[in-house]
Protein backbone atom coordinates (compact mmCIF):
# COMPACT_ATOMS: atom_id res chain seq x y z
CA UNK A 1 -163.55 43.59 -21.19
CA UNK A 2 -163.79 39.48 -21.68
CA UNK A 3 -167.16 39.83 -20.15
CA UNK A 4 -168.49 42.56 -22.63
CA UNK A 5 -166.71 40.54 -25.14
CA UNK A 6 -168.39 37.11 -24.48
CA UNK A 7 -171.76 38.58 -24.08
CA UNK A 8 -171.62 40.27 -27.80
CA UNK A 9 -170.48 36.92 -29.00
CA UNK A 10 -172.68 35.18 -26.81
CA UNK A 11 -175.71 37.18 -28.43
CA UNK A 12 -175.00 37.17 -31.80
CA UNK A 13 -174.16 33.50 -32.06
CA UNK A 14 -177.58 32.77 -30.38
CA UNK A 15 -179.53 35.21 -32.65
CA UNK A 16 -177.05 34.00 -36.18
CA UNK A 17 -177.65 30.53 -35.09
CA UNK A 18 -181.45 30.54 -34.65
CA UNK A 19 -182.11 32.72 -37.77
CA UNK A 20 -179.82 29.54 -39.93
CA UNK A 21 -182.21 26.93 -38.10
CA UNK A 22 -185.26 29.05 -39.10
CA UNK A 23 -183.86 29.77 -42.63
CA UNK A 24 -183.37 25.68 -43.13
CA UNK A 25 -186.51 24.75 -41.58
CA UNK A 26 -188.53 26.51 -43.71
CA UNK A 27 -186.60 26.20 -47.25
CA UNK A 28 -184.73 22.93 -46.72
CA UNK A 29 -187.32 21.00 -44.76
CA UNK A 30 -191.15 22.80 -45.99
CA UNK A 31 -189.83 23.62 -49.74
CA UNK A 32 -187.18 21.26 -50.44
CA UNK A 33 -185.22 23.89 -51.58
CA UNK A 34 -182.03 25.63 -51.02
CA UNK A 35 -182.38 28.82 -49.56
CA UNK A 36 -181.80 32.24 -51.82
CA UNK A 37 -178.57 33.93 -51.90
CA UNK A 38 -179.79 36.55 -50.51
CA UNK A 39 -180.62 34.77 -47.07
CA UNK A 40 -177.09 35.27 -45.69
CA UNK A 41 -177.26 38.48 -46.28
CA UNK A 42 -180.34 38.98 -43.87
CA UNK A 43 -178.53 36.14 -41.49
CA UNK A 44 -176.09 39.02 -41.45
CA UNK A 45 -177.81 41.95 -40.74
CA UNK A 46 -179.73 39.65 -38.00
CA UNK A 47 -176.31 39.34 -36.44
CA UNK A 48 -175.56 42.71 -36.49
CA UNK A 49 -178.46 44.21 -34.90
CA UNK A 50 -178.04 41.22 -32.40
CA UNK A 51 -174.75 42.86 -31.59
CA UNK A 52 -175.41 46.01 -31.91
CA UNK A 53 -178.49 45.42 -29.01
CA UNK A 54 -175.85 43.68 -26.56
CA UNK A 55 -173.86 46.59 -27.37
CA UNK A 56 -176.12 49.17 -26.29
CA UNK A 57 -176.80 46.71 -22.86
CA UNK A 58 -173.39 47.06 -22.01
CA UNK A 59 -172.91 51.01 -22.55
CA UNK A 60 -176.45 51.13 -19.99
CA UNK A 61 -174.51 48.68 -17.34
CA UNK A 62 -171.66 51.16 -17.74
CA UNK A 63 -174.03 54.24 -16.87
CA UNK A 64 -175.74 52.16 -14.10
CA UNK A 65 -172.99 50.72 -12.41
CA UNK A 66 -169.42 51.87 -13.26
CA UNK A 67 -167.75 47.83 -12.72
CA UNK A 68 -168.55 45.66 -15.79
CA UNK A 69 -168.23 42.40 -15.18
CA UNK A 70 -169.95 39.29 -15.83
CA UNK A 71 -172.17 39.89 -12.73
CA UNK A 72 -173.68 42.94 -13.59
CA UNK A 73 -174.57 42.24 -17.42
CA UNK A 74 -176.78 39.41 -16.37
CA UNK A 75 -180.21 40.31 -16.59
CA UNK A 76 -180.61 38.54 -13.29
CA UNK A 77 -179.30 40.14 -10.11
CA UNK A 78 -179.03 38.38 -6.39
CA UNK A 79 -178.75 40.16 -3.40
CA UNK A 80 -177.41 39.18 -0.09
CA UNK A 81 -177.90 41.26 3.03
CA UNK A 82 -177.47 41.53 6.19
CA UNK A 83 -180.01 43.73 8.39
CA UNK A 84 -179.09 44.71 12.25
CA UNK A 85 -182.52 44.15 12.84
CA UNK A 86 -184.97 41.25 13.91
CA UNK A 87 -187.04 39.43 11.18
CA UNK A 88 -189.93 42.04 11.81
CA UNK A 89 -188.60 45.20 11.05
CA UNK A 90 -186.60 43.77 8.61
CA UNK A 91 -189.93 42.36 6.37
CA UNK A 92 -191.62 45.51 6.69
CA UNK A 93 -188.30 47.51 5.93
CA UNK A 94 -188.49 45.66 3.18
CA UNK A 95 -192.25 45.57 2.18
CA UNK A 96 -191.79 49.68 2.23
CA UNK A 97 -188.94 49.67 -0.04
CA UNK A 98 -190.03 47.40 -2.65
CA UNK A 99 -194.03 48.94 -2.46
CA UNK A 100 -191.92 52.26 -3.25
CA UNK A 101 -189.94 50.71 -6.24
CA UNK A 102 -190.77 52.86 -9.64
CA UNK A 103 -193.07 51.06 -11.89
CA UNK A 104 -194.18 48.29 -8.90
CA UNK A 105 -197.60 46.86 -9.70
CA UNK A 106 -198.63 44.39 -8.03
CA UNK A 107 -196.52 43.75 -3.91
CA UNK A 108 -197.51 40.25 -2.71
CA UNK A 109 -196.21 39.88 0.81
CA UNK A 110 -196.35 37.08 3.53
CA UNK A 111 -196.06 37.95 6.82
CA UNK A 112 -195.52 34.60 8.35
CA UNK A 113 -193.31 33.15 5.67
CA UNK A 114 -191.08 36.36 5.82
CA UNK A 115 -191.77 36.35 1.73
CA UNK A 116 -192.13 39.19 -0.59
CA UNK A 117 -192.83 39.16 -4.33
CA UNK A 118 -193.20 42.35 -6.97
CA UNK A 119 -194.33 42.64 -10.53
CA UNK A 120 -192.41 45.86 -11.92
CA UNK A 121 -193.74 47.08 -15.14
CA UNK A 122 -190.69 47.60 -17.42
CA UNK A 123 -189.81 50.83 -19.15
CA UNK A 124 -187.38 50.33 -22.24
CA UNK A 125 -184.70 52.57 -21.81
CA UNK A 126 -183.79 52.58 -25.50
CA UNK A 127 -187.42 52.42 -27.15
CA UNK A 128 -190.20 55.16 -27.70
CA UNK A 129 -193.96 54.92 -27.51
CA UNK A 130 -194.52 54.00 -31.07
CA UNK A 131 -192.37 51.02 -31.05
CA UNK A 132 -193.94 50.06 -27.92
CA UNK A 133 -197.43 49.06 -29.28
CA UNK A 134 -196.39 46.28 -31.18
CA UNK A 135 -196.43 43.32 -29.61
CA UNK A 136 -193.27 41.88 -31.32
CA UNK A 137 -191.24 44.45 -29.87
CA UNK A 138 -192.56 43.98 -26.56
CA UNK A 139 -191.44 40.65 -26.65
CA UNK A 140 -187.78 42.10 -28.05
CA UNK A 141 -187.58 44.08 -24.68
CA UNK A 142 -188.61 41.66 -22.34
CA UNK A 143 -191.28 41.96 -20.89
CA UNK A 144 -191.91 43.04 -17.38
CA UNK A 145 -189.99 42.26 -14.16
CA UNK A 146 -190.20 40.71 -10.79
CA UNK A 147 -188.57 40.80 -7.33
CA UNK A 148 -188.44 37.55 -5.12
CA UNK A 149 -187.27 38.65 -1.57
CA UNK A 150 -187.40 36.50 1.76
CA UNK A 151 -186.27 36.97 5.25
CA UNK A 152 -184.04 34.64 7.32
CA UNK A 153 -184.49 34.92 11.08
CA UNK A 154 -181.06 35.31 13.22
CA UNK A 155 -180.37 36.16 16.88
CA UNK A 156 -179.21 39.35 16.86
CA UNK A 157 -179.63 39.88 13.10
CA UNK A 158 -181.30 38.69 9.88
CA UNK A 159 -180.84 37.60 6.54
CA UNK A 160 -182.07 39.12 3.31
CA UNK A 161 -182.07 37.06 -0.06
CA UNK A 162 -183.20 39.42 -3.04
CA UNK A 163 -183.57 38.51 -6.20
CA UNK A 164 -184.67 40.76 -9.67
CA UNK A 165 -185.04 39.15 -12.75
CA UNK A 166 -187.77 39.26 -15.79
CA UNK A 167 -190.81 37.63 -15.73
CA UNK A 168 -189.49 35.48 -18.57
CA UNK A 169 -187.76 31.98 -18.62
CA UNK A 170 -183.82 32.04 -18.14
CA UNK A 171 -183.26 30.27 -21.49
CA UNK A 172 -184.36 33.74 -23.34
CA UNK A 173 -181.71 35.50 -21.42
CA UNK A 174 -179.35 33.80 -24.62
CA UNK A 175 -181.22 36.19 -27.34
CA UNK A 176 -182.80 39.06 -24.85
CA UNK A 177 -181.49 41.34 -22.92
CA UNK A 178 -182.54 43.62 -20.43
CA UNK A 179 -181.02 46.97 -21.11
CA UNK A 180 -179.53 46.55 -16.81
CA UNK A 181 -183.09 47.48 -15.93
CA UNK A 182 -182.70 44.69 -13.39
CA UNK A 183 -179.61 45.80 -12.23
CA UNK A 184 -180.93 48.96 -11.82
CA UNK A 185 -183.85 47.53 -9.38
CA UNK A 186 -181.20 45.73 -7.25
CA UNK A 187 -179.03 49.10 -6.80
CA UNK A 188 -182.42 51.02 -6.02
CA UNK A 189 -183.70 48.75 -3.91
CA UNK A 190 -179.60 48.27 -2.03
CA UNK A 191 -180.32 52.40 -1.62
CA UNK A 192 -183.59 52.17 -0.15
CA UNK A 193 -182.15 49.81 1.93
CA UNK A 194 -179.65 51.57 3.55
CA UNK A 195 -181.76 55.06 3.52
CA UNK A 196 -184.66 53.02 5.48
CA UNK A 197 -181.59 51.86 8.06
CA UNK A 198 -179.98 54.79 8.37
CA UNK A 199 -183.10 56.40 9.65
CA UNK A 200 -183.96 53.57 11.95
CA UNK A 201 -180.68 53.98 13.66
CA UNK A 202 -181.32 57.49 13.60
CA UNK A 203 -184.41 57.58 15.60
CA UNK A 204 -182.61 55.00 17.86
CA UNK A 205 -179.90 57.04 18.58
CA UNK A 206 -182.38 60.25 19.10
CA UNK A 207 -184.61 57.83 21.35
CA UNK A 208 -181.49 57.19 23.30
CA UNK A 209 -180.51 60.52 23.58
CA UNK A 210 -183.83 61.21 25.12
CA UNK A 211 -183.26 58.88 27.39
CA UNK A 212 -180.04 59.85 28.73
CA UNK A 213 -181.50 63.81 28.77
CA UNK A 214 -184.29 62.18 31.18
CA UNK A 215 -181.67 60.48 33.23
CA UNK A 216 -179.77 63.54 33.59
CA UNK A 217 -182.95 65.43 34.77
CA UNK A 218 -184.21 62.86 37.07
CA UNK A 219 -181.07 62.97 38.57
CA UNK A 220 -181.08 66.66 39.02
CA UNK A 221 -184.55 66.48 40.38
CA UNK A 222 -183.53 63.89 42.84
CA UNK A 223 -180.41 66.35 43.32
CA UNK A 224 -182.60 69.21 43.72
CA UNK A 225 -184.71 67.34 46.56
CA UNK A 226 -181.96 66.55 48.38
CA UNK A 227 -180.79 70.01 48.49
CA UNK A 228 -184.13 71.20 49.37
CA UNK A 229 -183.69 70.59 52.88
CA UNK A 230 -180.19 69.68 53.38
CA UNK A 231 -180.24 66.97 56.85
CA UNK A 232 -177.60 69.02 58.15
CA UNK A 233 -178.96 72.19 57.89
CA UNK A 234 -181.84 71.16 59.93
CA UNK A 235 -180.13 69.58 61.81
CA UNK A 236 -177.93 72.44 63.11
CA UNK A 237 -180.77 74.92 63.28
CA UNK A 238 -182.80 72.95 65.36
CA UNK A 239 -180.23 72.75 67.42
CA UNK A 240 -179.24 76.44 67.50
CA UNK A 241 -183.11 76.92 68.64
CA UNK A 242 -183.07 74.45 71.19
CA UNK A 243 -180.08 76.44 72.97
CA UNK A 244 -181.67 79.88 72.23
CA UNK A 245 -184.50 78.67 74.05
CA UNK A 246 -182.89 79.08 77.16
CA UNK A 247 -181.12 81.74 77.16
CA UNK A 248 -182.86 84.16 74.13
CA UNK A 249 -186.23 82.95 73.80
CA UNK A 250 -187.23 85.38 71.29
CA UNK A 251 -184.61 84.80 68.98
CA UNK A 252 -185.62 81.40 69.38
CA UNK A 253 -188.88 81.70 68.01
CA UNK A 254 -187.75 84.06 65.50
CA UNK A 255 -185.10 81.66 64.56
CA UNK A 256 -188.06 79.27 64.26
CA UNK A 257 -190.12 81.32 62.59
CA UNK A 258 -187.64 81.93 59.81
CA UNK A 259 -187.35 77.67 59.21
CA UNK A 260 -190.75 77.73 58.83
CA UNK A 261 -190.56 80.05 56.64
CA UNK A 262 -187.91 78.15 54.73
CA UNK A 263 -189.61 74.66 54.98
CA UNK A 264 -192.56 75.93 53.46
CA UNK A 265 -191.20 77.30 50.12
CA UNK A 266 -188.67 74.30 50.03
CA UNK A 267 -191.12 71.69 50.27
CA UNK A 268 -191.69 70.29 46.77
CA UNK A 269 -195.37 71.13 45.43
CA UNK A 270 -197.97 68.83 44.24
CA UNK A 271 -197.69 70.93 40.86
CA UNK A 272 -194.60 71.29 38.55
CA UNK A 273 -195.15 74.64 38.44
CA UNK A 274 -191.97 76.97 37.28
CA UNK A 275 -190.63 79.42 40.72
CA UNK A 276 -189.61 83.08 40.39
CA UNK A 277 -187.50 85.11 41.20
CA UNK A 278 -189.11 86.40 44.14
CA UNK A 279 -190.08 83.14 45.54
CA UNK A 280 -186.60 82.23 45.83
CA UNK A 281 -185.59 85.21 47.12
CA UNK A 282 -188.38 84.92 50.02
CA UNK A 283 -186.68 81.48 51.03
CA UNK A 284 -183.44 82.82 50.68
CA UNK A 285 -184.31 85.46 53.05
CA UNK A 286 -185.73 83.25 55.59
CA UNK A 287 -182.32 80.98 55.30
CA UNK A 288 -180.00 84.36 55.57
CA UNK A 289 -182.07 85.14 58.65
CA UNK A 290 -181.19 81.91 60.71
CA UNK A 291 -177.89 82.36 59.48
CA UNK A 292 -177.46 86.04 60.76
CA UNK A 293 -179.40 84.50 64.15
CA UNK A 294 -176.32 81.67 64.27
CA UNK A 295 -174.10 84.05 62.94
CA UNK A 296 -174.80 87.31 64.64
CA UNK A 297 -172.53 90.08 63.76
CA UNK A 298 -170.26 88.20 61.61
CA UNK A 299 -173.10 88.43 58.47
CA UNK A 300 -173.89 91.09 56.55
CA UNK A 301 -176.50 91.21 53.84
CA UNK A 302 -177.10 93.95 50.97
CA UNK A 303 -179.93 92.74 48.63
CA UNK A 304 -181.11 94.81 45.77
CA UNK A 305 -183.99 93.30 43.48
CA UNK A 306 -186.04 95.14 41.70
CA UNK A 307 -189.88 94.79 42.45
CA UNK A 308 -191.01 94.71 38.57
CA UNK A 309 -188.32 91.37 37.84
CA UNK A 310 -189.83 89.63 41.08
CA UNK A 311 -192.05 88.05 38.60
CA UNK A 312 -189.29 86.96 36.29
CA UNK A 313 -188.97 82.75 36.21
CA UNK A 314 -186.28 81.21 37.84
CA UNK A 315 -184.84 77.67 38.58
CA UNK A 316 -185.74 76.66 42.04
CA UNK A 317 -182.97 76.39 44.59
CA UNK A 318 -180.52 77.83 42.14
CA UNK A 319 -180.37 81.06 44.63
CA UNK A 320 -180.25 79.72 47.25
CA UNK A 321 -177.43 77.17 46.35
CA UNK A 322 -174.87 80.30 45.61
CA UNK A 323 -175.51 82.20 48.89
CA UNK A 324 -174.84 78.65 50.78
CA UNK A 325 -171.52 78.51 48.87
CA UNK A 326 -170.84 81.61 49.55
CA UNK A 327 -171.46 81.57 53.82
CA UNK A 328 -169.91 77.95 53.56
CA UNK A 329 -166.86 78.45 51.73
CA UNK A 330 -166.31 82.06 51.23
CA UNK A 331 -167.75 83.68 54.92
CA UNK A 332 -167.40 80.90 57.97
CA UNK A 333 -164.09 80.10 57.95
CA UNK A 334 -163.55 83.77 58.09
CA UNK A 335 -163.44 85.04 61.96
CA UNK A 336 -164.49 87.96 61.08
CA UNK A 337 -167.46 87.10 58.89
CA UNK A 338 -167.94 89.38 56.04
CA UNK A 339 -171.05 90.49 53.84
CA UNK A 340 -172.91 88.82 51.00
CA UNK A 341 -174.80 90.75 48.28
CA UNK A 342 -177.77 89.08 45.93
CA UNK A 343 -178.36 91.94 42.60
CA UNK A 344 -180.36 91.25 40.08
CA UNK A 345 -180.00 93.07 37.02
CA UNK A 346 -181.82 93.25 33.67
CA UNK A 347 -180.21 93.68 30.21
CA UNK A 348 -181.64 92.82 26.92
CA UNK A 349 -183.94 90.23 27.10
CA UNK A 350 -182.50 88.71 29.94
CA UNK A 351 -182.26 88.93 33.69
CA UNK A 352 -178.57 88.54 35.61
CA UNK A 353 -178.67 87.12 38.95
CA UNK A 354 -175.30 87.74 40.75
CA UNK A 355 -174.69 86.37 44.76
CA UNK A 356 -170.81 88.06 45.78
CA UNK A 357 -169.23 87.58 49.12
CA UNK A 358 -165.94 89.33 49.81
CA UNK A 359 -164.68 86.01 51.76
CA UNK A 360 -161.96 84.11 51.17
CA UNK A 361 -162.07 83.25 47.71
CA UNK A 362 -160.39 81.08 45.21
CA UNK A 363 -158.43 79.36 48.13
CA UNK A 364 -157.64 75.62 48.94
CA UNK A 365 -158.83 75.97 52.23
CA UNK A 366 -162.55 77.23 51.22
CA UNK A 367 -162.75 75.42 48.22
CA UNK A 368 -165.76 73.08 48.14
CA UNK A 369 -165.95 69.57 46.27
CA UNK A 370 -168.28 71.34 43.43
CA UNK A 371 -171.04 69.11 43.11
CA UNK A 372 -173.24 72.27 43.89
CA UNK A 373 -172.02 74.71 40.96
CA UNK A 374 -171.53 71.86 39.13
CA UNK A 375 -175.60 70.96 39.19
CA UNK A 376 -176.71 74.43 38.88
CA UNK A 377 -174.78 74.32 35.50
CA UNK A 378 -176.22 71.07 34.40
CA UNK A 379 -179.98 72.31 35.35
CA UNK A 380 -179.56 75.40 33.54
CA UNK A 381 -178.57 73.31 30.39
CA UNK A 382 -181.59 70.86 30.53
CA UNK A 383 -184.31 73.58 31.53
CA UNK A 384 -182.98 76.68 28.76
CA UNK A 385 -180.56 74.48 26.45
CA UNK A 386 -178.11 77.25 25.30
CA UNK A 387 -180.49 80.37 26.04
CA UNK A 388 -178.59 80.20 29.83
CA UNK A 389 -175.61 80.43 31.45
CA UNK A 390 -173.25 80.72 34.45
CA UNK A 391 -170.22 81.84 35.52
CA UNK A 392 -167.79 82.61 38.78
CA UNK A 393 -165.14 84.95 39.14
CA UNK A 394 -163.08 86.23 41.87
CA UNK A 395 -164.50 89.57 43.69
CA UNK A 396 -162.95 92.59 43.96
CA UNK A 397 -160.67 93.07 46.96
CA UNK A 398 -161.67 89.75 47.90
CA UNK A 399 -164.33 87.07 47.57
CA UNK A 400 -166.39 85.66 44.39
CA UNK A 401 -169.31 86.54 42.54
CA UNK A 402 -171.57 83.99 40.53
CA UNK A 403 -173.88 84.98 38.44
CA UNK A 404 -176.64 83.19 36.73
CA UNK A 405 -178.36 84.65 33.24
CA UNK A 406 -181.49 83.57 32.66
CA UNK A 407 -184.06 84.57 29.62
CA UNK A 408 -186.80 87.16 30.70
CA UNK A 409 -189.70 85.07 30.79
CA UNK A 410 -192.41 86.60 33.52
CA UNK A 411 -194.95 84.25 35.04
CA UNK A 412 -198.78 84.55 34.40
CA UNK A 413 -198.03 87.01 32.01
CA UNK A 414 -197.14 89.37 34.88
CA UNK A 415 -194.95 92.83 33.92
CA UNK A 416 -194.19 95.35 36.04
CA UNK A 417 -191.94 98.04 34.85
């Protein structure tokens, strides 16, 4: 209120003031004369309209910016701000925002002294295009406007100095006033600011998020290598052969057949090229067969996959992953053995891929540490996102069935119904 106050007085003082000097300048000091009676009463009106203009600055500072203080009706405006960037990005964050500024003429910009200045081109809020063409009016208004800003280096940080004022010298800012126009540049340009931020932090944080999503998929890769021939595995079936050779040759070599088999669709290609369906189920096959060779009696296996979703893609090693579970944890430490079943299904526009056991289940004993279900769930959300899924539940008598859905997406273009 004091600040709205001073500012009318302010005003009208300079103007009343000015128009006496004028009014005994001319009468007292030309003519020799005193001035006409009715001079005060044009001193007067002077006044008036004097106040009447700061008035009409203060109700646009109102509209602008809600606080009215003596800060915001100056005509000059200084900002200080502080960027989370380094002195680069923070000049051309800078540049950008002012070279975007509504009315901006003429953008002078230093890149070495971290500098930036602006002409604006001033629109009077309060005046219409006929009182615009005469020059003392233009003068009234105030001309145009400019925008000083510089750049201060910091370590992790820098500095920016703003400043928007008229083009005008500061001892005119006692009889003219800007109508907030300048505030209204400092507030635009604050916006910009922050707008131009907020999306630099935004593409950081989606750059970082890319990041970590490559992280998680190298990892699964590296995973996925690992599993594709598992030391122990080899290990143990090489030894199984070694034994068989002396006392069932042919299961030997069938035995060895069967790894060879395995090795060759496990081996990671020179090509990323997607698997199927029916390639996994070929190396699954070929690791079920040592198994039953190890195994003998104590495996059964019921496998029923249509010919015509063969084609269908499919995660590689995903298959094979359950039906190890399942003999690991679910059929071995059974002394009888028991029977695993791989079913694929299609429904909708996707494919189900279930592997059951009726083994021991959900029990301490046969529980695993995870990791493996817990990777197949990860791959499936990096390769199909939320298109995916998988889930586990306990088989009926006993056992567990997981099942994998996957969308129906056939290779080469390849449908066979």
């Amino acid at each position: 209120m004091w600040s709205s106050l001073v500012l009318v007085a302010r005003t009208s003082v300079a103007w009343g003031g000015l128009g006496l000097l004028i009014v005994l300048f001319i009468f007292e000091g030309l003519f020799r004369s005193s001035p006409p009676n009715i001079v005060p009463f044009f001193l007067m009106v002077g006044t008036l309209f004097a106040a009447m203009t700061a008035f009409s600055h203060i109700h646009r500072v109102r509209l602008i910016n809600q606080p009215v203080n003596s800060t915001t009706l100056a005509n000059r405006h200084r900002r200080q701000i502080e960027l989370p960037l380094d002195a680069n990005a923070a000049f051309a964050l800078i540049e950008a925002s002012i070279r975007e500024l509504p009315g901006a003429e003429r953008v002078d910009s230093a890149a070495d002294s971290l500098q930036v200045r602006a002409k604006i081109n001033r629109i009077a809020p309060f005046q219409d295009e006929f009182w615009r063409k005469w020059p003392v009016t233009q003068w009234l208004t105030g001309g145009d406007n400019q925008i000083y800003a510089t750049v201060s280096p910091g370590v992790d940080a820098c500095s920016v100095m703003m400043i928007c004022e008229p083009t005008r010298a500061g001892w005119t800012d006692w009889f003219l006033l800007d109508s907030g126009v300048n505030l209204e540049n400092a507030l635009a340009l604050g916006r910009a600011i922050s707008r131009r931020v907020a999306e630099v932090r935004k593409n950081e944080k989606a750059a970082t998020q890319q990041t970590v999503t490559e992280k998680e998929l190298t990892v699964a890769k590296l995973n996925l290598l690992h599993a594709q021939v598992e030391p122990h595995f080899l290990y143990n079936t090489l030894a199984s052969a070694q034994i068989l050779t002396r006392s069932d040759p042919a299961s030997a070599d069938q035995m060895l057949g069967n790894l060879i088999t395995y090795l060759r669709h496990s081996l990671p290609k020179t090509e990323d090229t997607p698997s199927t369906i029916g390639v996994e189920l070929d190396r699954t096959r070929a690791y079920l067969d040592i198994m039953k060779i190890r195994m003998g009696s104590r495996l059964q296996v019921q496998i029923e996959v249509p010919d015509y979703l063969k084609p269908v893609l499919f995660p590689s090693m995903m298959l094979q992953t359950l039906v190890e579970n399942a003999i690991k944890h679910g059929l071995e430490p059974q002394t009888g053995g028991g029977t695993i079943w791989i079913l694929a299904r299609a429904h909708e526009n996707n494919v189900a891929l279930t592997v059951a056991d009726d083994g021991r289940g959900f029990s301490v004993e046969g529980a695993g540490t995870g990791i493996g279900l817990r990777n197949v769930r990860e791959r499936l959300r990096l390769a199909y996102g939320n298109t995916a899924s998988f889930g586990i539940v306990a088989n009926f008598p006993n056992g567990v069935a997981a099942t994998i859905n996957v969308p129906t997406t056939f290779i080469q273009g390849e449908h066979h119904a």
